[in-house]
Protein backbone atom coordinates (compact mmCIF):
# COMPACT_ATOMS: atom_id res chain seq x y z
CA UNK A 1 -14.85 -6.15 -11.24
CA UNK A 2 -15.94 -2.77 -13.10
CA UNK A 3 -13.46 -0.78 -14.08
CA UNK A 4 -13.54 2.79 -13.36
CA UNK A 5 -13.66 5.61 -15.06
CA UNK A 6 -9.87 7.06 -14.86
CA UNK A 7 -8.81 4.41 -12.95
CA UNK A 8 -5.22 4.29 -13.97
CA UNK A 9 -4.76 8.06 -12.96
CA UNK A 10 -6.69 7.31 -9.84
CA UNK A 11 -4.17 4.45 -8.87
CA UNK A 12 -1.54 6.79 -9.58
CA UNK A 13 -2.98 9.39 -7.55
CA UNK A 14 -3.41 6.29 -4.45
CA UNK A 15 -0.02 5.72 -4.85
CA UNK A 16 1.23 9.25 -4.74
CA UNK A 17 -1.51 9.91 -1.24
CA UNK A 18 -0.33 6.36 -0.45
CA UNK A 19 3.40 6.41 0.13
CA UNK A 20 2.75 9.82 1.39
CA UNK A 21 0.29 7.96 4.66
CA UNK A 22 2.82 5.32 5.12
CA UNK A 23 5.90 7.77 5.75
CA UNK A 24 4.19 9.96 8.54
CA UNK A 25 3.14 7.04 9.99
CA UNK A 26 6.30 5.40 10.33
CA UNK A 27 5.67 2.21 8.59
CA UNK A 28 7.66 2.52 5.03
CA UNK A 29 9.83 5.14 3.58
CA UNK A 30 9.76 4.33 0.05
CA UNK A 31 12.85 4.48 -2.31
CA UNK A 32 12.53 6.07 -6.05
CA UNK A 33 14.12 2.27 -7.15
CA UNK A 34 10.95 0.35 -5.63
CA UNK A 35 8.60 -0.85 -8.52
CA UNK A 36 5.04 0.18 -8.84
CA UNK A 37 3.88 -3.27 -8.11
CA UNK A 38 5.71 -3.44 -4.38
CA UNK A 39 4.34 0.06 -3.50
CA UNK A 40 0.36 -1.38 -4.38
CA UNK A 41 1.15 -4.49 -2.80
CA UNK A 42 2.63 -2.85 0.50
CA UNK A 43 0.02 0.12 0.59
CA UNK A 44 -3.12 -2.50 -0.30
CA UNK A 45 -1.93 -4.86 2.78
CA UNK A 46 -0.98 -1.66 5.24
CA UNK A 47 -4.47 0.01 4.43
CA UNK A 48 -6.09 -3.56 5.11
CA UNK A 49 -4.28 -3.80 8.28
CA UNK A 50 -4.99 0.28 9.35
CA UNK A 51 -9.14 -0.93 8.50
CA UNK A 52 -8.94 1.81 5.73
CA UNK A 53 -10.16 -0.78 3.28
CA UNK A 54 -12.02 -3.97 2.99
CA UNK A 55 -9.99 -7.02 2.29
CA UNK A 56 -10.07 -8.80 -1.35
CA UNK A 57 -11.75 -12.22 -1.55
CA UNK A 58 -9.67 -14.82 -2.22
CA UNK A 59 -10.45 -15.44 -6.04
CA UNK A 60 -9.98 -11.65 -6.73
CA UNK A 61 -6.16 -11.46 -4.81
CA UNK A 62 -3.58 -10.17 -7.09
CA UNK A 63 -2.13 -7.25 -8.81
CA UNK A 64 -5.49 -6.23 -10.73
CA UNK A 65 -7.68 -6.61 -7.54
CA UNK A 66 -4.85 -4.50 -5.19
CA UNK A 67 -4.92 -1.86 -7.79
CA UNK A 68 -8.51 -1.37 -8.23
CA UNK A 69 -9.20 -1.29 -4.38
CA UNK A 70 -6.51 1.61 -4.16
CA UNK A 71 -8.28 3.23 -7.18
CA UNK A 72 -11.75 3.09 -5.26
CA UNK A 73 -10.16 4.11 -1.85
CA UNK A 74 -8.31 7.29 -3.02
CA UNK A 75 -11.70 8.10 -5.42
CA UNK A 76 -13.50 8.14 -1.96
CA UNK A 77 -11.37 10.61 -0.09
CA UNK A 78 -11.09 12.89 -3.37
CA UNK A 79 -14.07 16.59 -2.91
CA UNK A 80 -16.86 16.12 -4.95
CA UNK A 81 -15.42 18.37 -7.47
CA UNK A 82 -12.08 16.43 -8.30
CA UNK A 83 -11.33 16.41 -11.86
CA UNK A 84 -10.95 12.35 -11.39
CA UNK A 85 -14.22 11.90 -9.60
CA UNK A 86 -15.77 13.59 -13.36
């Protein structure tokens, strides 16, 4: 798995877009307790389920493989122009 260029900001930025899907569409409301690690795992397996994102592969399930599949979704909705996409 290559990591990408500003990928931690990117994740943070999934998050942040993230939590914000999963409110207006009724499936989470998230509390300002709830660990970074429960909101990637919840919004990885709701975007899987929603067919916004491909599934993992077995060998690659976890916390590093839920985070970088965030990073590349939220890198693909970004404009052209995004300071992350530089």
């Amino acid at each position: 798995m290559k990591k990408l260029k500003h990928e931690k900001e990117l994740l943070k930025e999934a998050i942040r877009v993230g939590m914000i899907y999963a409110e207006k569409r009724g499936a989470a409301e998230f509390d300002a307790t709830d660990s970074q690690q429960l909101k990637v795992e919840f919004l990885y397996k709701l975007l899987v389920h929603d067919k916004q994102i491909q599934p993992l592969a077995k060998d690659q399930m976890g916390d590093v493989g839920m985070r970088h599949k965030l990073a590349i979704w939220i890198g693909k909705l970004l404009p052209d122009d995004h300071p992350l996409k530089q």
